[in-house]
N, C-alpha and C. Protein backbone atom coordinates (compact mmCIF):
# COMPACT_ATOMS: atom_id res chain seq x y z
N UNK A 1 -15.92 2.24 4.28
CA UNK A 1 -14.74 1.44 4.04
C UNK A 1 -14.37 1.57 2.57
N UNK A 2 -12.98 2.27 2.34
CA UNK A 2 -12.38 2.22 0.96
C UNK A 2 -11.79 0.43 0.62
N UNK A 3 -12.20 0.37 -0.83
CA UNK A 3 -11.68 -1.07 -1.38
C UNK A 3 -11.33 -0.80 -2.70
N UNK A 4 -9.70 -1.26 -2.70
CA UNK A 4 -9.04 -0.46 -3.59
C UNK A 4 -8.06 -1.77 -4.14
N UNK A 5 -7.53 -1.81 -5.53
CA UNK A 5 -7.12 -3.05 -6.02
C UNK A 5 -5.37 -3.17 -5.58
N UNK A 6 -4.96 -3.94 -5.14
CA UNK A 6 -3.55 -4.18 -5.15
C UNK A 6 -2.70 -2.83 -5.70
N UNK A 7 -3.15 -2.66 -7.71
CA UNK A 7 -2.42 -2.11 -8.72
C UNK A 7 -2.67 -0.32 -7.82
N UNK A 8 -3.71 0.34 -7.72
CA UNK A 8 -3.78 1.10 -7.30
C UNK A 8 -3.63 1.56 -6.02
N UNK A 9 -3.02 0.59 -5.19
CA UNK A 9 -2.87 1.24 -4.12
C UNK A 9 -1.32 1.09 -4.16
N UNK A 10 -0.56 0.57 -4.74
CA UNK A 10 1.02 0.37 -5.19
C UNK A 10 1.12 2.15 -6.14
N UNK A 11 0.28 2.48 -6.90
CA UNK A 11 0.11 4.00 -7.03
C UNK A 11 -0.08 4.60 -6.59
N UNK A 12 -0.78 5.07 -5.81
CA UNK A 12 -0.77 6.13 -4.76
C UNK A 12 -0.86 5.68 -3.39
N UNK A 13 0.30 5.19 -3.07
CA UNK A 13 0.85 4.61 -1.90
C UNK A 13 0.36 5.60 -0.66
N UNK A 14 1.21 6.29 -0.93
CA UNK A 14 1.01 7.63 -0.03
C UNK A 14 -0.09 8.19 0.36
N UNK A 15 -1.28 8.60 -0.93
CA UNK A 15 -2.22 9.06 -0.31
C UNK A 15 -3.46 8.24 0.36
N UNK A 16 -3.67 6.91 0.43
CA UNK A 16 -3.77 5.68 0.87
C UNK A 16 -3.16 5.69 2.47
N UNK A 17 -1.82 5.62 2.75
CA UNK A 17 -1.56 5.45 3.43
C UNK A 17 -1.84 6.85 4.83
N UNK A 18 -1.85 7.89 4.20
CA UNK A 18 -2.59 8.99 4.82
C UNK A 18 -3.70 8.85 5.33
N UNK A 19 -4.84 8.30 4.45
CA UNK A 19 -6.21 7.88 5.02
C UNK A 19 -6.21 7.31 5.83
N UNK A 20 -5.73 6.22 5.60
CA UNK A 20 -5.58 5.25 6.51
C UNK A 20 -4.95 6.40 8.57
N UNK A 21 -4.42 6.70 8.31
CA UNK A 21 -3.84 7.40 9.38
C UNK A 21 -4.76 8.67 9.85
N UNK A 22 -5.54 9.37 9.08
CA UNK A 22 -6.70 9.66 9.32
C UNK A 22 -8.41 8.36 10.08
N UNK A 23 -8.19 7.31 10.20
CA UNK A 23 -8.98 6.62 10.19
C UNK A 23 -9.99 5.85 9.28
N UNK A 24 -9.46 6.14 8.03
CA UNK A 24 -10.20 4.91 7.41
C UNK A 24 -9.85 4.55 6.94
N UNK A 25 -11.17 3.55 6.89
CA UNK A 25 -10.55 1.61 7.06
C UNK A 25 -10.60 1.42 5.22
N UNK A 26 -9.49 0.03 4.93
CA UNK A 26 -8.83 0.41 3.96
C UNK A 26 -8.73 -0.88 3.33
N UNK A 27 -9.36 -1.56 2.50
CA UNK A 27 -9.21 -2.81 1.97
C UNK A 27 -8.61 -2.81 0.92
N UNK A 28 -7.25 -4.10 0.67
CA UNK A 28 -6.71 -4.00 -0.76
C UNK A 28 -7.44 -5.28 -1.19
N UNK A 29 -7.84 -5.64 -2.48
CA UNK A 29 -8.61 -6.59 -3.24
C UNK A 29 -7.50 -6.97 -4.39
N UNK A 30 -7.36 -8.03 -3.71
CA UNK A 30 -6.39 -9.33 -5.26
C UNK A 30 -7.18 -10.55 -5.55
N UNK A 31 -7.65 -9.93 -6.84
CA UNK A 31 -8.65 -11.11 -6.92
C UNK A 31 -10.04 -11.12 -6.47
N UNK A 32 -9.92 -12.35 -5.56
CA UNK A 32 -11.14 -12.85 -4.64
C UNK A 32 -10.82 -12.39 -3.01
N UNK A 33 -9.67 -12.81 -2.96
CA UNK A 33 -9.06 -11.90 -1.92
C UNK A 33 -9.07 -10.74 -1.26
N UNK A 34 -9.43 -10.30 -0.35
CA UNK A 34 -9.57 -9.12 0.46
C UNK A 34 -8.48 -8.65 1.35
N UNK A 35 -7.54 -7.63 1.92
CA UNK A 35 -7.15 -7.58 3.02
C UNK A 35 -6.98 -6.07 3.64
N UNK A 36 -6.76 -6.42 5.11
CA UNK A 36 -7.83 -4.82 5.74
C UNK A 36 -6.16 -4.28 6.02
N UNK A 37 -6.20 -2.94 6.13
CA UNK A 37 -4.71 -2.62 6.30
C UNK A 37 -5.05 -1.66 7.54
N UNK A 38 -4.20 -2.12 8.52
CA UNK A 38 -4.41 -0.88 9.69
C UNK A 38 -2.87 -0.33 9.82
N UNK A 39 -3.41 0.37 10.96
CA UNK A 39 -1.80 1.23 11.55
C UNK A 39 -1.53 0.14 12.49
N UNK A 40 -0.24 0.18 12.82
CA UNK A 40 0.13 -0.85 14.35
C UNK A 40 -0.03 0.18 15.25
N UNK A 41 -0.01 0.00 17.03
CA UNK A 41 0.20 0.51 17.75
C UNK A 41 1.50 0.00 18.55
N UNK A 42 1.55 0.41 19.41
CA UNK A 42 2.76 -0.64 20.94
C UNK A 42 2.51 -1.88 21.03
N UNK A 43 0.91 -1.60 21.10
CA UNK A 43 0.58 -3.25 21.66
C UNK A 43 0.43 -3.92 20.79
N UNK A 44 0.91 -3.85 19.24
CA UNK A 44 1.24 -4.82 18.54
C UNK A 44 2.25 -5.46 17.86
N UNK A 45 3.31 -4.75 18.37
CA UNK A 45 4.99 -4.83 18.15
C UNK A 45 4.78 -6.18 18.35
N UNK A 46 6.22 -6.76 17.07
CA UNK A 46 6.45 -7.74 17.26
C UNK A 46 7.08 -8.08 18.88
N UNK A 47 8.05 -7.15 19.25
CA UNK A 47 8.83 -7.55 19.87
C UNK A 47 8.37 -6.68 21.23
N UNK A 48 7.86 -7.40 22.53
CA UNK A 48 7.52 -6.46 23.59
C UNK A 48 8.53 -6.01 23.81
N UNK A 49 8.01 -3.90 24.50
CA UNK A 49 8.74 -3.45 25.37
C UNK A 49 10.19 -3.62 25.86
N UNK A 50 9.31 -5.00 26.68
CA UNK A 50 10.57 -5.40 28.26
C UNK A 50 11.41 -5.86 27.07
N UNK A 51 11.61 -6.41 26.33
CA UNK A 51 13.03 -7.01 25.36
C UNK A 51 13.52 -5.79 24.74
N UNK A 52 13.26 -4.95 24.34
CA UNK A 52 14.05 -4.11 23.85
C UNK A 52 14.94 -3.21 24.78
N UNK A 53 16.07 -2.99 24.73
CA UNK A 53 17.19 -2.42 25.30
C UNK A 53 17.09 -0.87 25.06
N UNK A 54 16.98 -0.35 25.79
CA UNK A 54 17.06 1.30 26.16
C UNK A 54 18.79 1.73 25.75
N UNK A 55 19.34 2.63 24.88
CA UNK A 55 20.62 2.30 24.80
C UNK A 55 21.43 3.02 26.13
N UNK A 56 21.34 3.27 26.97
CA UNK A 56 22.22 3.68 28.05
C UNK A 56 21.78 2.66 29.39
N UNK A 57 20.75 2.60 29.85
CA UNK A 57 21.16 1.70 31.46
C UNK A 57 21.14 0.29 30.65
N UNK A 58 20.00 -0.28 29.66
CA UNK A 58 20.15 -1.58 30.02
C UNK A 58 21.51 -2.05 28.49
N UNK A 59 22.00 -1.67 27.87
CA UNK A 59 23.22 -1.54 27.14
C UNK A 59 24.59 -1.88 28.08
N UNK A 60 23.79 -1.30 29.17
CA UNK A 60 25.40 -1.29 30.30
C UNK A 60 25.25 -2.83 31.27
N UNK A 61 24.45 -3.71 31.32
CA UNK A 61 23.86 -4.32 31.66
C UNK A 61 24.39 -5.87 30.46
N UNK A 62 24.62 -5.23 29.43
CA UNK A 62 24.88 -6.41 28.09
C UNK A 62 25.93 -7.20 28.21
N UNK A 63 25.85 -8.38 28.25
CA UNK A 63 26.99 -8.92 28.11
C UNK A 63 27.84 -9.13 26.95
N UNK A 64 28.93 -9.00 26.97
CA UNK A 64 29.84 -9.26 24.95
C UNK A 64 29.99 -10.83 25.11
N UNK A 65 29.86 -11.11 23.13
CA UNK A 65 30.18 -12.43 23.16
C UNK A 65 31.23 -13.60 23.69
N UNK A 66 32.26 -12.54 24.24
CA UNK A 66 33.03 -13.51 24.66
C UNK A 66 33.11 -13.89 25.69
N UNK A 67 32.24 -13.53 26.74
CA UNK A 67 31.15 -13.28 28.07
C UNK A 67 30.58 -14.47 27.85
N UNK A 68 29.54 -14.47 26.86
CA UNK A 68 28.67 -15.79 26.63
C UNK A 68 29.34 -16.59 26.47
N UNK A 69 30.20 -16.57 25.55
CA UNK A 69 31.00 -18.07 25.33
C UNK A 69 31.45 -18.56 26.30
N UNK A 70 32.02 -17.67 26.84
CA UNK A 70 32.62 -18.49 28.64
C UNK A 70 31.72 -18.94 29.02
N UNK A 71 30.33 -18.40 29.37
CA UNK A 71 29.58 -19.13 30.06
C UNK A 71 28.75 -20.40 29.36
N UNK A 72 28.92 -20.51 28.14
CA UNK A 72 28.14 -21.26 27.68
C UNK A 72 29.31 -22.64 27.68
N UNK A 73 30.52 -21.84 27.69
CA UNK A 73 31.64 -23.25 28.16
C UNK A 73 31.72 -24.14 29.26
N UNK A 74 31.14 -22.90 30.15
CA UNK A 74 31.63 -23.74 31.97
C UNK A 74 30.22 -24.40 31.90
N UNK A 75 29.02 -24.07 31.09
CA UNK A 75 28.07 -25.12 31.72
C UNK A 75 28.48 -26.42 30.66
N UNK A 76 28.13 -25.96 29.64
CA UNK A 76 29.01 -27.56 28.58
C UNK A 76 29.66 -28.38 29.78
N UNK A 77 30.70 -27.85 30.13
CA UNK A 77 31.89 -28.87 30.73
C UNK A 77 31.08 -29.57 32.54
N UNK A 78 29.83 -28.30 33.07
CA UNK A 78 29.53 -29.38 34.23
C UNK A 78 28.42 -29.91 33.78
N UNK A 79 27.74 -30.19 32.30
CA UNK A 79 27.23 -31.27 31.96
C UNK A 79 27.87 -32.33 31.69
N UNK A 80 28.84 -32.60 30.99
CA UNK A 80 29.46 -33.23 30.82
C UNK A 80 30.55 -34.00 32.21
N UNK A 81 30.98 -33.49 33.01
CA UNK A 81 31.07 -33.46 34.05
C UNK A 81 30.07 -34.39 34.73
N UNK A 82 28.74 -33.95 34.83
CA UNK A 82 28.04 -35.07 35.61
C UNK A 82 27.69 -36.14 34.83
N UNK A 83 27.77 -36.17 33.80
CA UNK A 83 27.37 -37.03 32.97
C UNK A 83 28.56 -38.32 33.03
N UNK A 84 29.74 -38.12 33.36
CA UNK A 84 30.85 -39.07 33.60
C UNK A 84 30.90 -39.25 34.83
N UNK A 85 30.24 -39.43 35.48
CA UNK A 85 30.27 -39.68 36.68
C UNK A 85 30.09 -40.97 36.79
């Protein structure tokens, strides 16, 4: 395991970040502080898969905002609606 200070790894960013992509493991040190730097994979995306939009079938599938707004109107009005009842 490489352990390398904040200052120097802001310098040779690059060849750091190579290792790392080769497989090794890669600690930056601030201070007292330690932290391990990996690669992400898929399965650590912020954002799963299924939410992200493919740009041709599910794009065609999108609704435009003025789509939403309608719909976000007609339910407003049958809340309100039952609510005066």
């Amino acid at each position: 395991m490489l352990v390398v200070s904040t200052r120097e790894f802001r310098q040779n960013q690059k060849s750091y970040l190579d290792q790392i992509d080769n497989g090794i493991d890669l600690l930056l040190q601030r201070g007292h502080n330690k932290y391990k730097i990996l690669p992400i994979t898929d399965d650590d995306a912020v954002i799963g898969k299924e939410y992200i939009l493919m740009p041709d079938e599910d794009l065609a599938r999108a609704i435009t905002m003025s789509e939403l707004l309608a719909g976000v109107k007609e339910d407003l009005r049958a809340i309100f609606k039952k609510e005066g009842k």
